[in-house]
Protein backbone atom coordinates (compact mmCIF):
# COMPACT_ATOMS: atom_id res chain seq x y z
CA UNK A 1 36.02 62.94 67.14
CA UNK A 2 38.45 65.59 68.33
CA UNK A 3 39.79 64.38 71.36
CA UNK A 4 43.38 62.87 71.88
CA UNK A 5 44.42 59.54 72.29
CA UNK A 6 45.02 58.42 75.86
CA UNK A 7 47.22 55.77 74.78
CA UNK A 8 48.84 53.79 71.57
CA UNK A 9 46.51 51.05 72.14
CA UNK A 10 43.43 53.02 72.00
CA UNK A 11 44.33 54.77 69.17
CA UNK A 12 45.15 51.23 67.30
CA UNK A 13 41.73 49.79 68.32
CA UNK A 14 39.77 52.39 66.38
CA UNK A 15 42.08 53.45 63.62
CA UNK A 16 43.01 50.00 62.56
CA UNK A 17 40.01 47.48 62.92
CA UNK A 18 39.29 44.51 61.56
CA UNK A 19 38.26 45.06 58.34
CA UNK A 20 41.19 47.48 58.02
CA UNK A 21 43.95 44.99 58.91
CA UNK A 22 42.30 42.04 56.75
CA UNK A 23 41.57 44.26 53.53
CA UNK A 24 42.93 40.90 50.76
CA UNK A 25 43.72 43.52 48.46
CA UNK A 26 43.88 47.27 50.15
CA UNK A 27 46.75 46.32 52.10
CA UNK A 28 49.91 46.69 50.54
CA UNK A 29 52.72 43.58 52.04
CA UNK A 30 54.59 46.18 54.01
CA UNK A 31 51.84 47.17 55.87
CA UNK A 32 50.61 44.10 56.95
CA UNK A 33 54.25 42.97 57.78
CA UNK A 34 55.72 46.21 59.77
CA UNK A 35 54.10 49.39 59.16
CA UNK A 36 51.19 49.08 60.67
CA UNK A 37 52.97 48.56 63.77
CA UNK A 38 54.84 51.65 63.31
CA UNK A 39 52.40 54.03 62.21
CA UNK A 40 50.17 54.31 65.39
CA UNK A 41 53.11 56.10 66.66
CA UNK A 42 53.43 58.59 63.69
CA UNK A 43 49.45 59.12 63.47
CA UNK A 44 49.44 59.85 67.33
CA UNK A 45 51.66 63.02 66.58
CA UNK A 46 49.54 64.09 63.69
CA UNK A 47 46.17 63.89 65.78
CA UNK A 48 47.73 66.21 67.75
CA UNK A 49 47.94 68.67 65.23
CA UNK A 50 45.78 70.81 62.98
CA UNK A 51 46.45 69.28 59.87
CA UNK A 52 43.36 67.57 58.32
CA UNK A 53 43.42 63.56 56.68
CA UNK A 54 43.39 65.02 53.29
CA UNK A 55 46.65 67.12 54.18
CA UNK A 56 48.62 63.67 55.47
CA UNK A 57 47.30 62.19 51.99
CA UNK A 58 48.87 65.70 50.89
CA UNK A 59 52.19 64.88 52.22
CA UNK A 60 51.82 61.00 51.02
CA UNK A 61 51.82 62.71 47.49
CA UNK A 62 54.76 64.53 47.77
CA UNK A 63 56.65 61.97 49.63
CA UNK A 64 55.60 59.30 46.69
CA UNK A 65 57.19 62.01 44.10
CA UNK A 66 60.49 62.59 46.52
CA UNK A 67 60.93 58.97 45.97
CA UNK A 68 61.07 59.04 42.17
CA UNK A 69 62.91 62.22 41.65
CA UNK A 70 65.77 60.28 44.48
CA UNK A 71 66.12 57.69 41.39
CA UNK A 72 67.47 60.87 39.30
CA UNK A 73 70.92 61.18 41.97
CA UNK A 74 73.24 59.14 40.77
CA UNK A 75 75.01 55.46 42.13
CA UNK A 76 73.86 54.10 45.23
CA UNK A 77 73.27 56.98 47.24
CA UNK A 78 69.80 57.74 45.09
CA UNK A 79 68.88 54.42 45.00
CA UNK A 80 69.34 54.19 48.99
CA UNK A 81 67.31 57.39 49.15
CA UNK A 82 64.35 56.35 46.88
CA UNK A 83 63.94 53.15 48.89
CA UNK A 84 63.80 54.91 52.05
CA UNK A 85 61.46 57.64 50.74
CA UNK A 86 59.28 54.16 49.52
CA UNK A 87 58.85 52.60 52.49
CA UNK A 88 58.14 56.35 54.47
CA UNK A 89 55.16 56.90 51.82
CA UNK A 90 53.74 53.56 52.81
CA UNK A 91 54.10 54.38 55.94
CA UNK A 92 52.33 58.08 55.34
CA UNK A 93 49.99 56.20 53.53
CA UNK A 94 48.80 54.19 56.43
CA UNK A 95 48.22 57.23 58.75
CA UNK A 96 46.33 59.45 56.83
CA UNK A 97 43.14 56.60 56.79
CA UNK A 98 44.10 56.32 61.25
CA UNK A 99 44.17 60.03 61.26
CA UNK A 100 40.79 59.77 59.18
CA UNK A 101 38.69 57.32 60.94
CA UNK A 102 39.78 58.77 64.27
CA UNK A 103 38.04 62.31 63.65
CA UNK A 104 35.84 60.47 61.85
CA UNK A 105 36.68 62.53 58.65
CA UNK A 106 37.21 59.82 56.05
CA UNK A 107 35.45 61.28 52.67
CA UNK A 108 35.52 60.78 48.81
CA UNK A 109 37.54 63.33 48.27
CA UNK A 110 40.31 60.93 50.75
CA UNK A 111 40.02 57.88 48.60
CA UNK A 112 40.70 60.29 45.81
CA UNK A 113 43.88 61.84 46.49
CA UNK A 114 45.00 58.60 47.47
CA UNK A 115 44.20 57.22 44.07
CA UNK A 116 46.28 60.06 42.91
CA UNK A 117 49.33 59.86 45.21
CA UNK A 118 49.56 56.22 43.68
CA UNK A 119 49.03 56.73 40.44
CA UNK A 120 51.24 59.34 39.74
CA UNK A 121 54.16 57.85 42.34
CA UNK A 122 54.29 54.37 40.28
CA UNK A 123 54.32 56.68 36.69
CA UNK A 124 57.03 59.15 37.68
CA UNK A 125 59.11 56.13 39.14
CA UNK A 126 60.05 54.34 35.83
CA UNK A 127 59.88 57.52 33.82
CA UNK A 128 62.54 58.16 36.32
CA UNK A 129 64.35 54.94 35.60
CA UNK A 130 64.76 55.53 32.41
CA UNK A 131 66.06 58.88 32.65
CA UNK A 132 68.63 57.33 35.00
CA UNK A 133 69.33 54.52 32.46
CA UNK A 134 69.93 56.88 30.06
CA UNK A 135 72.58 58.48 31.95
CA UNK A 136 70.89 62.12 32.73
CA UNK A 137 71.51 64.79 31.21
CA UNK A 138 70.12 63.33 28.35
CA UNK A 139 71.70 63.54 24.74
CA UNK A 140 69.87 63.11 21.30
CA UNK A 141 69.03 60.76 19.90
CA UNK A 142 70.71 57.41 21.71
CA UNK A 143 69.66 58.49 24.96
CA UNK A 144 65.93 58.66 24.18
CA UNK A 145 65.26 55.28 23.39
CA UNK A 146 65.91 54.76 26.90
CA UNK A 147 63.47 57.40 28.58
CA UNK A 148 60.72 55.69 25.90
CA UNK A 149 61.27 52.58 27.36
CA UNK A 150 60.50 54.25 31.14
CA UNK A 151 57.59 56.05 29.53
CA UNK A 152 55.97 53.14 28.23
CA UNK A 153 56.91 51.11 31.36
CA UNK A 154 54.99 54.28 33.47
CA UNK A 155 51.68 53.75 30.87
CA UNK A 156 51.46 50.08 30.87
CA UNK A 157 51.58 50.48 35.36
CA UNK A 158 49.17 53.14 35.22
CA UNK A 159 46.69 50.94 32.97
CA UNK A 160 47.19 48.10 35.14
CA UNK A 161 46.02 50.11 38.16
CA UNK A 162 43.25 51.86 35.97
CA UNK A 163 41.86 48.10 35.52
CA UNK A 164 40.96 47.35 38.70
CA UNK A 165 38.69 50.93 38.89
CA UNK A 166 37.32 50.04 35.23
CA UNK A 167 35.62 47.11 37.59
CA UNK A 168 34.32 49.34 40.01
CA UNK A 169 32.94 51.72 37.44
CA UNK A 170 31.30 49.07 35.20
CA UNK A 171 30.08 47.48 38.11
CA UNK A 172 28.35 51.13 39.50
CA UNK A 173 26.78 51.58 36.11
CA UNK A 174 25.35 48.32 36.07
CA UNK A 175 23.62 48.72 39.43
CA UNK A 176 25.96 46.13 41.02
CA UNK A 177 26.63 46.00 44.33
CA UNK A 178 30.02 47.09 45.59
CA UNK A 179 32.53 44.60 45.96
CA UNK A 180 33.86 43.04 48.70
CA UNK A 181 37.65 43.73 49.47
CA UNK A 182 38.15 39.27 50.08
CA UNK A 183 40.15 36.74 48.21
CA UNK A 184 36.99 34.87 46.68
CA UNK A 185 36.28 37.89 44.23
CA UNK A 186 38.94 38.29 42.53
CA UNK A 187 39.55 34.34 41.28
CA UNK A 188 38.05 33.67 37.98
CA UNK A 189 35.72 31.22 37.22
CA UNK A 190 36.97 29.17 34.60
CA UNK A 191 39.14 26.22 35.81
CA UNK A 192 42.21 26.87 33.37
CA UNK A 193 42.70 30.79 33.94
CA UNK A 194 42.21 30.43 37.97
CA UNK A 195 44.77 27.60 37.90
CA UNK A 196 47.18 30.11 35.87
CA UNK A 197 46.20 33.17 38.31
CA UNK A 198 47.65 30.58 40.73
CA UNK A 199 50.76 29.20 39.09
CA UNK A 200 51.47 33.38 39.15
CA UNK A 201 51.88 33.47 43.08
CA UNK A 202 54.86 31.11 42.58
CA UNK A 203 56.39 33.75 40.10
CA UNK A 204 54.53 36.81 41.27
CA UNK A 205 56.21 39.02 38.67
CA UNK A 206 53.01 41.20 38.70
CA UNK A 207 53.99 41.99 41.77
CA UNK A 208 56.98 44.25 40.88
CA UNK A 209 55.44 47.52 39.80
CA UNK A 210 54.45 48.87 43.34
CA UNK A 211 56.07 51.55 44.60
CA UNK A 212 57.99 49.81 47.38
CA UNK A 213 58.78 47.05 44.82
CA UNK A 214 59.98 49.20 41.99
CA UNK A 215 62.66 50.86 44.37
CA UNK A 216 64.10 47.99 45.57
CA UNK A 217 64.57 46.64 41.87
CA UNK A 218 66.01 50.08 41.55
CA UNK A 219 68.48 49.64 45.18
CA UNK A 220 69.16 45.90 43.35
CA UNK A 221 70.34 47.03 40.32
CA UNK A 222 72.60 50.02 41.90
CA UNK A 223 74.30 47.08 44.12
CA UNK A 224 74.75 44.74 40.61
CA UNK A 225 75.83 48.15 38.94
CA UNK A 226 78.95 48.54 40.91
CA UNK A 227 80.85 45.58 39.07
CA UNK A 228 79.64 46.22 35.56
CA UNK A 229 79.86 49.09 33.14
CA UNK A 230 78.00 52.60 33.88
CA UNK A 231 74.29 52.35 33.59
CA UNK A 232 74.29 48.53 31.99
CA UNK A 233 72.37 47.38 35.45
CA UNK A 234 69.56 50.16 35.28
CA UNK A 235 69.12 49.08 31.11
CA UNK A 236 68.52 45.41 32.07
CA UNK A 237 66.19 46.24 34.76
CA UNK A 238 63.92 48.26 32.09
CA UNK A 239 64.46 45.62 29.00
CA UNK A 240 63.31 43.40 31.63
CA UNK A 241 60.55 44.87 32.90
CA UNK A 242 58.87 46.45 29.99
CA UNK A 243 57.81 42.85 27.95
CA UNK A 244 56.66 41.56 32.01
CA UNK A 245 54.85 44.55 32.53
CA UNK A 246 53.04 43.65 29.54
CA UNK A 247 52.39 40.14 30.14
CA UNK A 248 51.36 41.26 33.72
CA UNK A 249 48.59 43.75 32.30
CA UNK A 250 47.17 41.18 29.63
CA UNK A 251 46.76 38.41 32.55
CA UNK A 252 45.12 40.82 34.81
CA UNK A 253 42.19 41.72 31.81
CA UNK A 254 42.18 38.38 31.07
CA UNK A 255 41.38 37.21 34.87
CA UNK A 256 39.41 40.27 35.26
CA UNK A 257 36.79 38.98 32.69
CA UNK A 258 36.74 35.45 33.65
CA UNK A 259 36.04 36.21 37.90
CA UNK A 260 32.91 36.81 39.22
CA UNK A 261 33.45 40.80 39.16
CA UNK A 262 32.10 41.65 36.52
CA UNK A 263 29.63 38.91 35.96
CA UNK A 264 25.74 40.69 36.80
């Protein structure tokens, strides 16, 4: 499809249907809340152009990486930068699928770079954290525990992300059917885990390693920063969120055995 849009509510009917808007898991809160509102408007300037739904996923990328190198400026200026370069990703995020389904483009190699923008935006974030909590330019060797601590926060995100495609994997090998992006899937079967899985929506600390999530924290402890000592705010935030990060990825392979997902 290579025509324009006659109008914003054309372009919404068949760039965000359905089974776009009601994705349980696809759909990041943000989008569902606000930004799919916005980015209709933003997708109907980039149909207009030449550049392809890969090169908007293209510009998600670098926009996600913006937003972790902002964390590097110091005080609350970087943090105020990295949460506004957040929230724009999302927002990039959510047109390059529009742009996608309306040229009727949408490809493998799309869901791919995606993968990638995400991946590597919620690894360079806390490896950016803890170059901030250790107060860059770095010094040897006090400095470095710090940065290990943002390193091993970045590894424990990326192999709670890499979970969720393990399914998908050991489910194509298997012969399985793909799954179905609704609630049901996902809850595990045995009575004790799927009442923990949700007792974790009251305290949905698993939550916090998103993108949008992680710069906020980030904006939070810049704001808490101003009345304490020089970089004790950032070093809380990691201590913190290293050991939950942990706790987060061991629930999720727990309740990723026990549901129905991988079960032939």
């Amino acid at each position: 499809m290579t025509e324009h849009p006659v109008s914003i509510d054309e372009l919404r009917r068949r760039t965000q249907p359905p089974e776009v808007r009601l994705r349980a898991n696809a759909e990041h809160w943000t989008a569902s809340l606000y930004l799919r509102n916005i980015s209709p408007y933003l997708t109907w300037l980039l149909v207009r152009t030449s550049i392809s739904a890969n090169g908007v996923t293209g510009l998600m990328i670098l926009v996600g990486w913006s937003t972790a190198a902002a964390i590097l400026v110091p005080g609350m200026a970087g943090a105020l930068l990295a949460v506004v370069l957040g929230q724009l990703q999302m927002l990039v995020d959510c047109c390059d699928g529009e742009v996608a389904r309306w040229r009727g483009t949408s490809s493998p190699a799309g869901v791919f770079l995606d993968k990638v923008g995400h991946y590597t935006t919620e690894a360079l974030i806390p490896i950016a954290l803890g170059l901030r909590a250790a107060g860059w330019p770095l010094e040897w060797p006090d400095d470095f525990a710090w940065t290990t601590a943002g390193f091993s926060l970045a590894l424990i995100i990326v192999l709670n992300k890499a979970l969720n495609d393990m399914v998908h994997v050991a489910r194509a090998n298997a012969g399985l059917p793909k799954l179905a992006d609704r609630r049901g899937e996902a809850e595990p079967s045995r009575r004790l885990i799927a009442r923990l899985r949700r007792a974790a929506r009251f305290v949905p600390f698993h939550r916090l390693y998103h993108s949008v999530e992680l710069t906020l924290l980030v904006l939070a402890a810049a704001v808490v920063g101003l009345f304490l000592e020089p970089l004790v705010a950032e070093r809380v935030l990691l201590l913190v969120l290293l050991p939950l990060s942990a706790l987060a990825l061991a629930g999720h392979f727990v309740a990723i055995l026990a549901s129905k997902r991988v079960r032939g």
